[in-house]
N, C-alpha and C. Protein backbone atom coordinates (compact mmCIF):
# COMPACT_ATOMS: atom_id res chain seq x y z
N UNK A 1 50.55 74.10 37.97
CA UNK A 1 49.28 73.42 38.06
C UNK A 1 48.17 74.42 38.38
N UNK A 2 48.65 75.69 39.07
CA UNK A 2 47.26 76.77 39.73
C UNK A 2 46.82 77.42 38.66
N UNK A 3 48.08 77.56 37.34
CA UNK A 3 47.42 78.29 35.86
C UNK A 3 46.49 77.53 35.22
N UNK A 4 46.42 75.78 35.86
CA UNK A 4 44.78 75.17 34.49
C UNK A 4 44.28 74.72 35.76
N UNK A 5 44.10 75.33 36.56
CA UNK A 5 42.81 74.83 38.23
C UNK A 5 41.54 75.15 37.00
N UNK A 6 41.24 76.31 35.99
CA UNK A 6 39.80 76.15 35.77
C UNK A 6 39.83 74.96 34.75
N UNK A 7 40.95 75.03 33.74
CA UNK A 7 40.68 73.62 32.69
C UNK A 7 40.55 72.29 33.15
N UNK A 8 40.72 72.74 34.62
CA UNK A 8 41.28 70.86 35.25
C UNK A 8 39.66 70.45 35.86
N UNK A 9 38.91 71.64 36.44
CA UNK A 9 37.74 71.27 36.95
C UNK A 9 36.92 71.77 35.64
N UNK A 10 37.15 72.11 34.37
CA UNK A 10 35.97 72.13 33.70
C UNK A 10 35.18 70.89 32.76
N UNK A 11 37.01 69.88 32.47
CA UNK A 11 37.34 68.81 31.70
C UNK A 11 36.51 67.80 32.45
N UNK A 12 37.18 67.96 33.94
CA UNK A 12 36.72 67.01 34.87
C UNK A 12 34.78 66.95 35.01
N UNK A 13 34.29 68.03 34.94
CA UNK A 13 32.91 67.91 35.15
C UNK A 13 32.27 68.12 33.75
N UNK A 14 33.11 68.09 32.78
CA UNK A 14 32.43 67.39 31.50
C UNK A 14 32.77 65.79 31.54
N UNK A 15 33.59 65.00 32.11
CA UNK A 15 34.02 63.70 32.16
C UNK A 15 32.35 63.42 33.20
N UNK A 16 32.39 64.25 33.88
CA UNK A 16 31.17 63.74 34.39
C UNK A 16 29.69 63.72 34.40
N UNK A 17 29.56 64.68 33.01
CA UNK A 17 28.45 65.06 32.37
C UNK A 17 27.86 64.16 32.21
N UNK A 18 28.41 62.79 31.71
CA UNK A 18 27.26 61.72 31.12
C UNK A 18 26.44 61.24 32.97
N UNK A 19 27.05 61.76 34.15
CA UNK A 19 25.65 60.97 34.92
C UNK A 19 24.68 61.99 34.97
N UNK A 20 24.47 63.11 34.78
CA UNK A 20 23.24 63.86 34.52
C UNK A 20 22.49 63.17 33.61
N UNK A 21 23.21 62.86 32.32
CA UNK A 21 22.26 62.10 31.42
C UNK A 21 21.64 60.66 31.97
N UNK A 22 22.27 60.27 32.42
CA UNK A 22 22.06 58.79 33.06
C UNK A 22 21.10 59.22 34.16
N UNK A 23 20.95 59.91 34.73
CA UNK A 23 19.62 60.27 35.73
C UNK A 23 18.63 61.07 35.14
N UNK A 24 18.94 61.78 33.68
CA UNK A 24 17.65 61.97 33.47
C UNK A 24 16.96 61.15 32.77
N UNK A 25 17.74 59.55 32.23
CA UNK A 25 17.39 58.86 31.43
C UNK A 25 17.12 58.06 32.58
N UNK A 26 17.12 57.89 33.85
CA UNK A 26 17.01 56.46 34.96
C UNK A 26 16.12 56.12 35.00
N UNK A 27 14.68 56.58 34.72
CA UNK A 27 13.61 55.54 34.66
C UNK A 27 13.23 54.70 33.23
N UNK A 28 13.92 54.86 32.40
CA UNK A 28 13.69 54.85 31.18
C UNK A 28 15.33 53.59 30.83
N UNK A 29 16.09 53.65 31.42
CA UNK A 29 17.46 52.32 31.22
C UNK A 29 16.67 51.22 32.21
N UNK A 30 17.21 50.27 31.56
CA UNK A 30 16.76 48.89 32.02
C UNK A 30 17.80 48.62 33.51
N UNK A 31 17.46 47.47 34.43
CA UNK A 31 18.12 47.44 35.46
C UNK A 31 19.88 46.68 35.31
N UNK A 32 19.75 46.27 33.74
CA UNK A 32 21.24 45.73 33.63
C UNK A 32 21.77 46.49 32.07
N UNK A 33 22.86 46.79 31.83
CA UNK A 33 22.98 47.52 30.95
C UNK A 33 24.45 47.14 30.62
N UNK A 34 24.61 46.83 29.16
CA UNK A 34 25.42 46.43 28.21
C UNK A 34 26.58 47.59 28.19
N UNK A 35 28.07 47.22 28.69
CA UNK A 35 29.35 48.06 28.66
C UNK A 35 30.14 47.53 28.50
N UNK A 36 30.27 46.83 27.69
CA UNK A 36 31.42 46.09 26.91
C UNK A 36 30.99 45.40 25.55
N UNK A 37 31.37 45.24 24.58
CA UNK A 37 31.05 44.76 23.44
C UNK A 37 32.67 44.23 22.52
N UNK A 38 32.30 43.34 21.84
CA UNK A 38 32.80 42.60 21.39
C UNK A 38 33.48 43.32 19.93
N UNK A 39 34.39 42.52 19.38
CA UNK A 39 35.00 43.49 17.85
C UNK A 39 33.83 42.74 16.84
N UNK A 40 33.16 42.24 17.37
CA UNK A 40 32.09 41.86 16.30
C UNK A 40 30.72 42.49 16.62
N UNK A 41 30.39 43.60 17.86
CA UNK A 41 29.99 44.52 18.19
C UNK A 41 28.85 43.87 18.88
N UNK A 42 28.79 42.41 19.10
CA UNK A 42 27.91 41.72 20.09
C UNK A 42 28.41 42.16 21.69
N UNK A 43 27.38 42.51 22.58
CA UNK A 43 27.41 42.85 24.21
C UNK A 43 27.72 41.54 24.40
N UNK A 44 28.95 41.67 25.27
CA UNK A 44 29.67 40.41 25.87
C UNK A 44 30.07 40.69 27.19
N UNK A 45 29.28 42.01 28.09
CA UNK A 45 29.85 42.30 29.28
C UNK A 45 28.75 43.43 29.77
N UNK A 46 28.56 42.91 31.00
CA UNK A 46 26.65 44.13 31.18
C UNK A 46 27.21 44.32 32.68
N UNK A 47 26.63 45.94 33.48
CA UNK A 47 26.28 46.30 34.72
C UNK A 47 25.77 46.64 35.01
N UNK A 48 25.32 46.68 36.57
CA UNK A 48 24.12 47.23 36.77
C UNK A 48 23.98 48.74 36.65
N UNK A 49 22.86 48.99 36.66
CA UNK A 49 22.42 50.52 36.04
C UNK A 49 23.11 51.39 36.53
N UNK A 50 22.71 51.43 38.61
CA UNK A 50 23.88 52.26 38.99
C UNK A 50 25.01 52.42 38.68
N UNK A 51 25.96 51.26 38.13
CA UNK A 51 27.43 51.54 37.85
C UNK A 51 27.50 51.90 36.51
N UNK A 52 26.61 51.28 35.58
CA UNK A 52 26.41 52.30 34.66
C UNK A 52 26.78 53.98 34.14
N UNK A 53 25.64 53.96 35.35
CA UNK A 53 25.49 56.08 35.53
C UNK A 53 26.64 56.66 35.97
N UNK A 54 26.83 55.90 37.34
CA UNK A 54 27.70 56.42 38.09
C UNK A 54 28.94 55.98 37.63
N UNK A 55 29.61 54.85 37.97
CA UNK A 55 30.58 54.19 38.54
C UNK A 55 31.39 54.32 36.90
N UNK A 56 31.07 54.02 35.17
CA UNK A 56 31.93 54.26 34.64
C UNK A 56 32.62 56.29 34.30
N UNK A 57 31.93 56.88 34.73
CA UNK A 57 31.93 58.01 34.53
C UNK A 57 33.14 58.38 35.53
N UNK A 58 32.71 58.37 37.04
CA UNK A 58 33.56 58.42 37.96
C UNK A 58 35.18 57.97 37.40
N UNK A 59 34.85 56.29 37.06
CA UNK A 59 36.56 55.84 36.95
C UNK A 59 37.06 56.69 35.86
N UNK A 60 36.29 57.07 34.80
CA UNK A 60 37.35 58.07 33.95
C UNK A 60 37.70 59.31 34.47
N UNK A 61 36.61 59.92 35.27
CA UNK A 61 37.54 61.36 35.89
C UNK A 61 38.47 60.90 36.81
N UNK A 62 38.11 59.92 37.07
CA UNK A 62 40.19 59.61 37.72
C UNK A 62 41.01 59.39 37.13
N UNK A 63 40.63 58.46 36.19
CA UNK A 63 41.67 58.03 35.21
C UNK A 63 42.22 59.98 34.55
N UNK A 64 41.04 60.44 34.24
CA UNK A 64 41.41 62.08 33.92
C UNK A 64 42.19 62.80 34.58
N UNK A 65 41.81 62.89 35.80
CA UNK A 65 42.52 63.71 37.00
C UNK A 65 43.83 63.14 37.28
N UNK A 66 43.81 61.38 37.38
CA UNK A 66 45.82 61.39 37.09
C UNK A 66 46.48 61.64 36.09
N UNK A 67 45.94 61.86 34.66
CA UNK A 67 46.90 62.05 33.67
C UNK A 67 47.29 62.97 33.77
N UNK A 68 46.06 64.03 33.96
CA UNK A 68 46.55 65.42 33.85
C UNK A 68 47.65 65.97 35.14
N UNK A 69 47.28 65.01 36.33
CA UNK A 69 48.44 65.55 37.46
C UNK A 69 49.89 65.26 37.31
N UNK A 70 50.00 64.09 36.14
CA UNK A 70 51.21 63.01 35.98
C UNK A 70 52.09 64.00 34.97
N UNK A 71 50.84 64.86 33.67
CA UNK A 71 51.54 65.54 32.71
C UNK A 71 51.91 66.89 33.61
N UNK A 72 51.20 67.42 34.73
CA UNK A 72 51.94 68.55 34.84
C UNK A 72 52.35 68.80 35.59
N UNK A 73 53.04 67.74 36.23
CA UNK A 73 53.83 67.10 37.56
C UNK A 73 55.55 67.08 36.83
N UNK A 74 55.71 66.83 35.38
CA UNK A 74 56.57 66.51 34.83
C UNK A 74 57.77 67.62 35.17
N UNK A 75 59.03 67.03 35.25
CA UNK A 75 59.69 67.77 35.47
C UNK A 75 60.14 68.70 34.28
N UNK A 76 60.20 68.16 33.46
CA UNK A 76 60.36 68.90 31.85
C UNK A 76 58.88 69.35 30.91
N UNK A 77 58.39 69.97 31.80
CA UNK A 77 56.54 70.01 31.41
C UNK A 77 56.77 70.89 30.97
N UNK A 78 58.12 72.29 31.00
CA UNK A 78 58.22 73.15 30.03
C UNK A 78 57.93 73.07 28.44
N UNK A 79 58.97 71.78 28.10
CA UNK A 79 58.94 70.94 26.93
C UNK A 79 57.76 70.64 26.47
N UNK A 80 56.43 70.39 26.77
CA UNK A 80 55.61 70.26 26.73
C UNK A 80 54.54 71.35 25.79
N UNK A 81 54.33 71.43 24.56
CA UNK A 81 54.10 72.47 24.10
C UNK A 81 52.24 72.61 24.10
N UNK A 82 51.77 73.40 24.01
CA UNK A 82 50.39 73.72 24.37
C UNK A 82 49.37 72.68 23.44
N UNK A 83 49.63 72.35 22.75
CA UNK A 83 48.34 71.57 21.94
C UNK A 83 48.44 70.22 22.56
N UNK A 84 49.42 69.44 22.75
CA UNK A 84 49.83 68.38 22.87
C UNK A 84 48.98 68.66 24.52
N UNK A 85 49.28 69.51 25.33
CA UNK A 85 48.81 69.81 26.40
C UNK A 85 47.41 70.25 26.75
N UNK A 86 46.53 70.04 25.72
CA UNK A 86 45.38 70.13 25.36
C UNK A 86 44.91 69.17 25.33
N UNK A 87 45.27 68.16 24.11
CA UNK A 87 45.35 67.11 23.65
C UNK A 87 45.03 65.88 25.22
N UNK A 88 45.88 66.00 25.98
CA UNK A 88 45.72 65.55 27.12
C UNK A 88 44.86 65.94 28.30
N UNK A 89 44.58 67.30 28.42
CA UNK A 89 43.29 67.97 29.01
C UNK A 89 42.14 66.99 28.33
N UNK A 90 41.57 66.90 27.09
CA UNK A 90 40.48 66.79 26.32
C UNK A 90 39.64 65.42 26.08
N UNK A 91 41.27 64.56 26.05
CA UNK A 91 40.54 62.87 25.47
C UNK A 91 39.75 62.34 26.40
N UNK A 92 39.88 62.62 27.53
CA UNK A 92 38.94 61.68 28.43
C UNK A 92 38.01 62.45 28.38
N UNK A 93 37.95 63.67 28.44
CA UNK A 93 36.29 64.22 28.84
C UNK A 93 35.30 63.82 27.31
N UNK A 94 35.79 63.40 25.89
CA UNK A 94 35.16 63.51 24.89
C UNK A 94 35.52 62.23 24.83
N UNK A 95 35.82 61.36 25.24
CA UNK A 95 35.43 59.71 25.51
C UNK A 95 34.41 59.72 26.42
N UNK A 96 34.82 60.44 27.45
CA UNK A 96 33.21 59.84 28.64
C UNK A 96 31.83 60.35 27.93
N UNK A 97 31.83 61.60 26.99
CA UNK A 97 30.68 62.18 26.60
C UNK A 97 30.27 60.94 25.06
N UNK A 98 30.97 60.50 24.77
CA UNK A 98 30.76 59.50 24.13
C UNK A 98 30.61 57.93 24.08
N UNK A 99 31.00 57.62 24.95
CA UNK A 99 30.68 56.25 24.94
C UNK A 99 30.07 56.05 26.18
N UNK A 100 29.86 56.59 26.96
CA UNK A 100 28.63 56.56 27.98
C UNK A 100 27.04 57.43 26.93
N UNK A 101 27.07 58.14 26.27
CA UNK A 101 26.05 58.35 25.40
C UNK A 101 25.89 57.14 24.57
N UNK A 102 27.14 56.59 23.86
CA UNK A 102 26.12 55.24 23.66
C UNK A 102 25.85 54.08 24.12
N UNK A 103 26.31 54.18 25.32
CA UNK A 103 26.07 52.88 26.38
C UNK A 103 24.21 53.34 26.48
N UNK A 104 24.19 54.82 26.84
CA UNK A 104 22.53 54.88 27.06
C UNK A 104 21.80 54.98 25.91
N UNK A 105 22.51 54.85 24.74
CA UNK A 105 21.31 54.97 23.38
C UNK A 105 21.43 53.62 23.21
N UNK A 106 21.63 52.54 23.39
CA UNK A 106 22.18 50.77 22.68
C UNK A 106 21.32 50.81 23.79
N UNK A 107 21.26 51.24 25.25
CA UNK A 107 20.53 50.39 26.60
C UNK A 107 19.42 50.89 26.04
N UNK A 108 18.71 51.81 25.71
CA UNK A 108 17.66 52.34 25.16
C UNK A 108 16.75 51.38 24.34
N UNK A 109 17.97 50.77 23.10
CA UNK A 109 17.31 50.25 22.44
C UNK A 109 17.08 50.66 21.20
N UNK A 110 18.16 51.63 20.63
CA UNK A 110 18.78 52.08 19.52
C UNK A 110 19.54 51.08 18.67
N UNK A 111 19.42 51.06 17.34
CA UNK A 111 20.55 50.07 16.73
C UNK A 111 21.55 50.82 16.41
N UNK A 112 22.92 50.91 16.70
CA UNK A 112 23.68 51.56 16.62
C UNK A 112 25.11 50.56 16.31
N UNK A 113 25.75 50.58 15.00
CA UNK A 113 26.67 50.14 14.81
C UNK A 113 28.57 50.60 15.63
N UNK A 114 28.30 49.81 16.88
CA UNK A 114 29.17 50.29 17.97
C UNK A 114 30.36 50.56 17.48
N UNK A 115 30.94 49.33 16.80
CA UNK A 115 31.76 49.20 16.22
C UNK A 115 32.81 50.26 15.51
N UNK A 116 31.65 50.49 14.44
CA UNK A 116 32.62 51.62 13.14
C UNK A 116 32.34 53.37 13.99
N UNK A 117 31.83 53.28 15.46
CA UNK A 117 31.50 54.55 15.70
C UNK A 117 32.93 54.77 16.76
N UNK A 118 33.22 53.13 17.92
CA UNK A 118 34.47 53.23 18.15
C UNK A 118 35.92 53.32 17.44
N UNK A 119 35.52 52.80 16.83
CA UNK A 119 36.57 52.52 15.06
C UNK A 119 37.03 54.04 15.07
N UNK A 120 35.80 54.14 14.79
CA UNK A 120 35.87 55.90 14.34
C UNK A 120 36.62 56.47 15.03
N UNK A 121 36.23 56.57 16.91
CA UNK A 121 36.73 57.41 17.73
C UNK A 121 38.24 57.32 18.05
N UNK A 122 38.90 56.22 18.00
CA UNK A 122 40.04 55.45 18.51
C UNK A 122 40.90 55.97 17.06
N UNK A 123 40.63 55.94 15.56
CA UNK A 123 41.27 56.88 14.84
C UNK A 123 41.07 58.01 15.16
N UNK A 124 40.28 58.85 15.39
CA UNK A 124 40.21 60.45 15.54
C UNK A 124 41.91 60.48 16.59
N UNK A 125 41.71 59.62 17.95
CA UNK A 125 42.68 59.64 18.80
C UNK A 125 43.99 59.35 17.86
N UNK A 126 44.14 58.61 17.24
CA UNK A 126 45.25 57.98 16.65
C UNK A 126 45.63 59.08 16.33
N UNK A 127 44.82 59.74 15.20
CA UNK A 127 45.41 60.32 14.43
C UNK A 127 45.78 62.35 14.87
N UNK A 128 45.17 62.46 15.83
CA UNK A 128 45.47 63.82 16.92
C UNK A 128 46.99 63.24 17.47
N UNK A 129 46.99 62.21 17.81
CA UNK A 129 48.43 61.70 18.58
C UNK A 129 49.22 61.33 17.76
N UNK A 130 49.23 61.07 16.22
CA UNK A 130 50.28 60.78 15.89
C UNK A 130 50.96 62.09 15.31
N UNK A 131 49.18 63.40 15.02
CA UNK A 131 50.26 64.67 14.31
C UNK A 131 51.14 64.87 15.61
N UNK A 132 50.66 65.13 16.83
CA UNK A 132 51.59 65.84 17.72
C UNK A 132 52.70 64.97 17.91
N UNK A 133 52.50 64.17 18.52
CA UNK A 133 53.97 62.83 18.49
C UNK A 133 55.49 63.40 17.97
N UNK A 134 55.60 63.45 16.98
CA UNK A 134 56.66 63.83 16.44
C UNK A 134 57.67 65.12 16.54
N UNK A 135 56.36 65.96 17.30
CA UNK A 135 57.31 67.38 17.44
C UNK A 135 57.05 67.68 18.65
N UNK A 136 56.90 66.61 19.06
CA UNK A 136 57.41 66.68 20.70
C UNK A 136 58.78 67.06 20.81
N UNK A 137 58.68 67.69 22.09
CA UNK A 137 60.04 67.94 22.74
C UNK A 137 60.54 66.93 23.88
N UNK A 138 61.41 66.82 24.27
CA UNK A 138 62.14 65.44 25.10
C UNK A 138 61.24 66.09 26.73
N UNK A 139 60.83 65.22 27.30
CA UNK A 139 59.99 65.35 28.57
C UNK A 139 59.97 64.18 29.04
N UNK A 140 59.05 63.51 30.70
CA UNK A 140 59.29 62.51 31.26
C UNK A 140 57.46 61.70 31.05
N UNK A 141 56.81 62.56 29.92
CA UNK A 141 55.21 61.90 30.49
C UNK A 141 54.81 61.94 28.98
N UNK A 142 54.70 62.46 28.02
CA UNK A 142 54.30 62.37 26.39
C UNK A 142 55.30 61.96 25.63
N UNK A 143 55.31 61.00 24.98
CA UNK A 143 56.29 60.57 24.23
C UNK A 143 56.68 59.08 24.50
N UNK A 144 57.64 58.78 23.40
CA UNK A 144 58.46 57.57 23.80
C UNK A 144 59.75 57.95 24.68
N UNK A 145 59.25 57.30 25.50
CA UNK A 145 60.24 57.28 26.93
C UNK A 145 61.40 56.21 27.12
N UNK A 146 62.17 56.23 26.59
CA UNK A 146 63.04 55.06 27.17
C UNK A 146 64.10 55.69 27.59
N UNK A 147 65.18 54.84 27.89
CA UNK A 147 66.30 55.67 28.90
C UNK A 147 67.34 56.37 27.66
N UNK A 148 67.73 55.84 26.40
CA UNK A 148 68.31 56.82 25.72
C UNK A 148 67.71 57.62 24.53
N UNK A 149 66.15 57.41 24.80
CA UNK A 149 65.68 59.09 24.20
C UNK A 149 65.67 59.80 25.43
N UNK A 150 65.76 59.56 26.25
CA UNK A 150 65.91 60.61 27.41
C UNK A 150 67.14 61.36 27.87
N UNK A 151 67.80 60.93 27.19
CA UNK A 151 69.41 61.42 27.43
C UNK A 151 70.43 61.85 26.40
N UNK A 152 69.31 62.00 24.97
CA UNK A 152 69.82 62.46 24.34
C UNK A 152 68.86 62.88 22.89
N UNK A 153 68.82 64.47 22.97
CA UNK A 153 68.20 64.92 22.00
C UNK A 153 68.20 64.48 20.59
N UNK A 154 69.15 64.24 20.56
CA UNK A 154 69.33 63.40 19.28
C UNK A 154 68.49 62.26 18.74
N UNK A 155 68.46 61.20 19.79
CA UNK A 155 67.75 60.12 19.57
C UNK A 155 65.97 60.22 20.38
N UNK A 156 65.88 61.31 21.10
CA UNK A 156 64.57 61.85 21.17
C UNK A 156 63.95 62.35 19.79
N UNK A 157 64.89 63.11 18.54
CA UNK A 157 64.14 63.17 18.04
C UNK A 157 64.65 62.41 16.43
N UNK A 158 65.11 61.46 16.89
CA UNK A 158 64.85 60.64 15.49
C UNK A 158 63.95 59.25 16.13
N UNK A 159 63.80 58.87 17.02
CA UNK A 159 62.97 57.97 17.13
C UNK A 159 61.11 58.09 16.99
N UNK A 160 60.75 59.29 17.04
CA UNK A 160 59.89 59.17 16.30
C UNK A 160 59.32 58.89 14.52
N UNK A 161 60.75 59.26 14.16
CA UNK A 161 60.33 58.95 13.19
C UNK A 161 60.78 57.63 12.46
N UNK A 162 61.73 56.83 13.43
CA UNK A 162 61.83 55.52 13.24
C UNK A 162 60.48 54.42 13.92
N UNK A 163 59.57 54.91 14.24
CA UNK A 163 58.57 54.72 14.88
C UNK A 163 57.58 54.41 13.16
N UNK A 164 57.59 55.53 12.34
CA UNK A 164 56.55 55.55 11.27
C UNK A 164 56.45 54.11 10.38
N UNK A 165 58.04 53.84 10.10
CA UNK A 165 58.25 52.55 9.28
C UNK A 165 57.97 51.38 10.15
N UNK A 166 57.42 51.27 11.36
CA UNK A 166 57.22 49.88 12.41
C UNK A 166 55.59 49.67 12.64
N UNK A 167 54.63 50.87 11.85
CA UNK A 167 53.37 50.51 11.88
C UNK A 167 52.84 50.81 10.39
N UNK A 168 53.17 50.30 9.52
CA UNK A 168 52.36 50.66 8.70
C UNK A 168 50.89 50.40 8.53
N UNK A 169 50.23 49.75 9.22
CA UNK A 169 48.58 49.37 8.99
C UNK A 169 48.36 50.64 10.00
N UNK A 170 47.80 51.72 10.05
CA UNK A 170 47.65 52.96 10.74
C UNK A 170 46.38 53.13 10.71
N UNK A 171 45.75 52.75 10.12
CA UNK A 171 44.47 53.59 9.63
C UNK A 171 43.31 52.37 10.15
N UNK A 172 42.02 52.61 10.86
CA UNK A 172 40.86 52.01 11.76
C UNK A 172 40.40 50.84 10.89
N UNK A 173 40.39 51.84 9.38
CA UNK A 173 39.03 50.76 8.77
C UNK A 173 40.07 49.63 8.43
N UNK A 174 41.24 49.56 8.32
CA UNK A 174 42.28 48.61 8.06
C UNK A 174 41.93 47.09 8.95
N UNK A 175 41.83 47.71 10.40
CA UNK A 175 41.79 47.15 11.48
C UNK A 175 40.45 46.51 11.71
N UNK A 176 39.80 46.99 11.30
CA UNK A 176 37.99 46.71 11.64
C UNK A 176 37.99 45.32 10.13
N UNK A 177 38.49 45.66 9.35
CA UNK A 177 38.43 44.42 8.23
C UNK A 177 38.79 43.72 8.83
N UNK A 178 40.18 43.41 9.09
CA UNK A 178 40.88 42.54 9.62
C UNK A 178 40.43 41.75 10.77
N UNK A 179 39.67 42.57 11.54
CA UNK A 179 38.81 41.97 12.68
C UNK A 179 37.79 41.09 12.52
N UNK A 180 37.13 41.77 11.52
CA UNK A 180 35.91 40.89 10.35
C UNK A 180 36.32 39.47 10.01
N UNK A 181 37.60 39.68 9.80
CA UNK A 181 37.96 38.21 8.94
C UNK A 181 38.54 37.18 9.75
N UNK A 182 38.73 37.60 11.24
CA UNK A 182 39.43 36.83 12.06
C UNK A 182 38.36 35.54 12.67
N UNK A 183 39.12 34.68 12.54
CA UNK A 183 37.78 33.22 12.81
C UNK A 183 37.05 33.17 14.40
N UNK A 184 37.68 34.42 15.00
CA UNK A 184 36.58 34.09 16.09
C UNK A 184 35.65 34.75 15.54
């Protein structure tokens, strides 16, 4: 853990980059502000400004700071090969720089189609996690974990790829139609 002390506090205070923005934008955001939205991209969930700035930023560098303690806490973190270990350094700090940027461009008063921009982001993730996924090595924190991929290399590494034939709808814009057409 003392070899990424600088990646762990650099990730972490980019996770927390968006409240600089949120205070240099604070006189300028309204006193209630839209953080949740709907798959039909209507605001269906608002807080106040302070928790806004502060308070969603904060919960992701925790949410940040345990993954990363959980992945390199692992007892088989050897297994663990460097991108994949990146991969997990990275997503939260480039979620908080993003969707707290558009929590303050929508509070602003931007039209911004939330939707196909989360769409967007949630494939980018998909699809970073599904190249690495597969050539994972057997460990206790990335991967499918159950008790006999864990006990046997074998079925550590064919279950990923019995994994491919159980999702075939993979892809965002698949999902975002489908959402479209659903009667709520």
């Amino acid at each position: 853990m003392k070899s990424y002390k600088k990646t762990i506090i650099i990730t972490t205070l980019i996770t927390l980059l968006p409240i600089l923005f949120g205070l240099a934008l604070w006189n300028k955001l309204p006193d209630t502000i839209a953080t949740h939205w709907g798959a039909d991209g209507q605001a269906n969930g608002w807080s106040s400004k302070a928790f806004a700035v502060f308070g969603l930023p904060c919960i992701l560098a925790v949410t940040h700071l345990f993954t990363v303690c959980v992945t390199l806490n692992d007892p088989k973190k050897n297994n663990i090969h460097k991108k994949p270990l990146t991969l997990v350094f990275w997503i939260i700090p480039v979620i908080s720089i993003a969707v707290n940027g558009l929590t303050y461009l929508l509070a602003l008063g931007m039209d911004i189609d939330i939707v196909s921009i989360i769409f967007a982001l949630v494939g980018i993730v998909f699809i970073a996690l599904g190249n690495y996924m597969p050539k994972l090595q057997q460990n206790y924190t990335v991967g499918i974990k159950l008790p006999w991929t864990l006990n046997s290399i074998e079925n550590w590494n064919r279950t990923p790829a019995g994994r491919k034939a159980l999702y075939p709808w993979r892809f965002p814009a698949h999902y975002r139609w489908v959402l479209r057409q659903a009667p709520w």
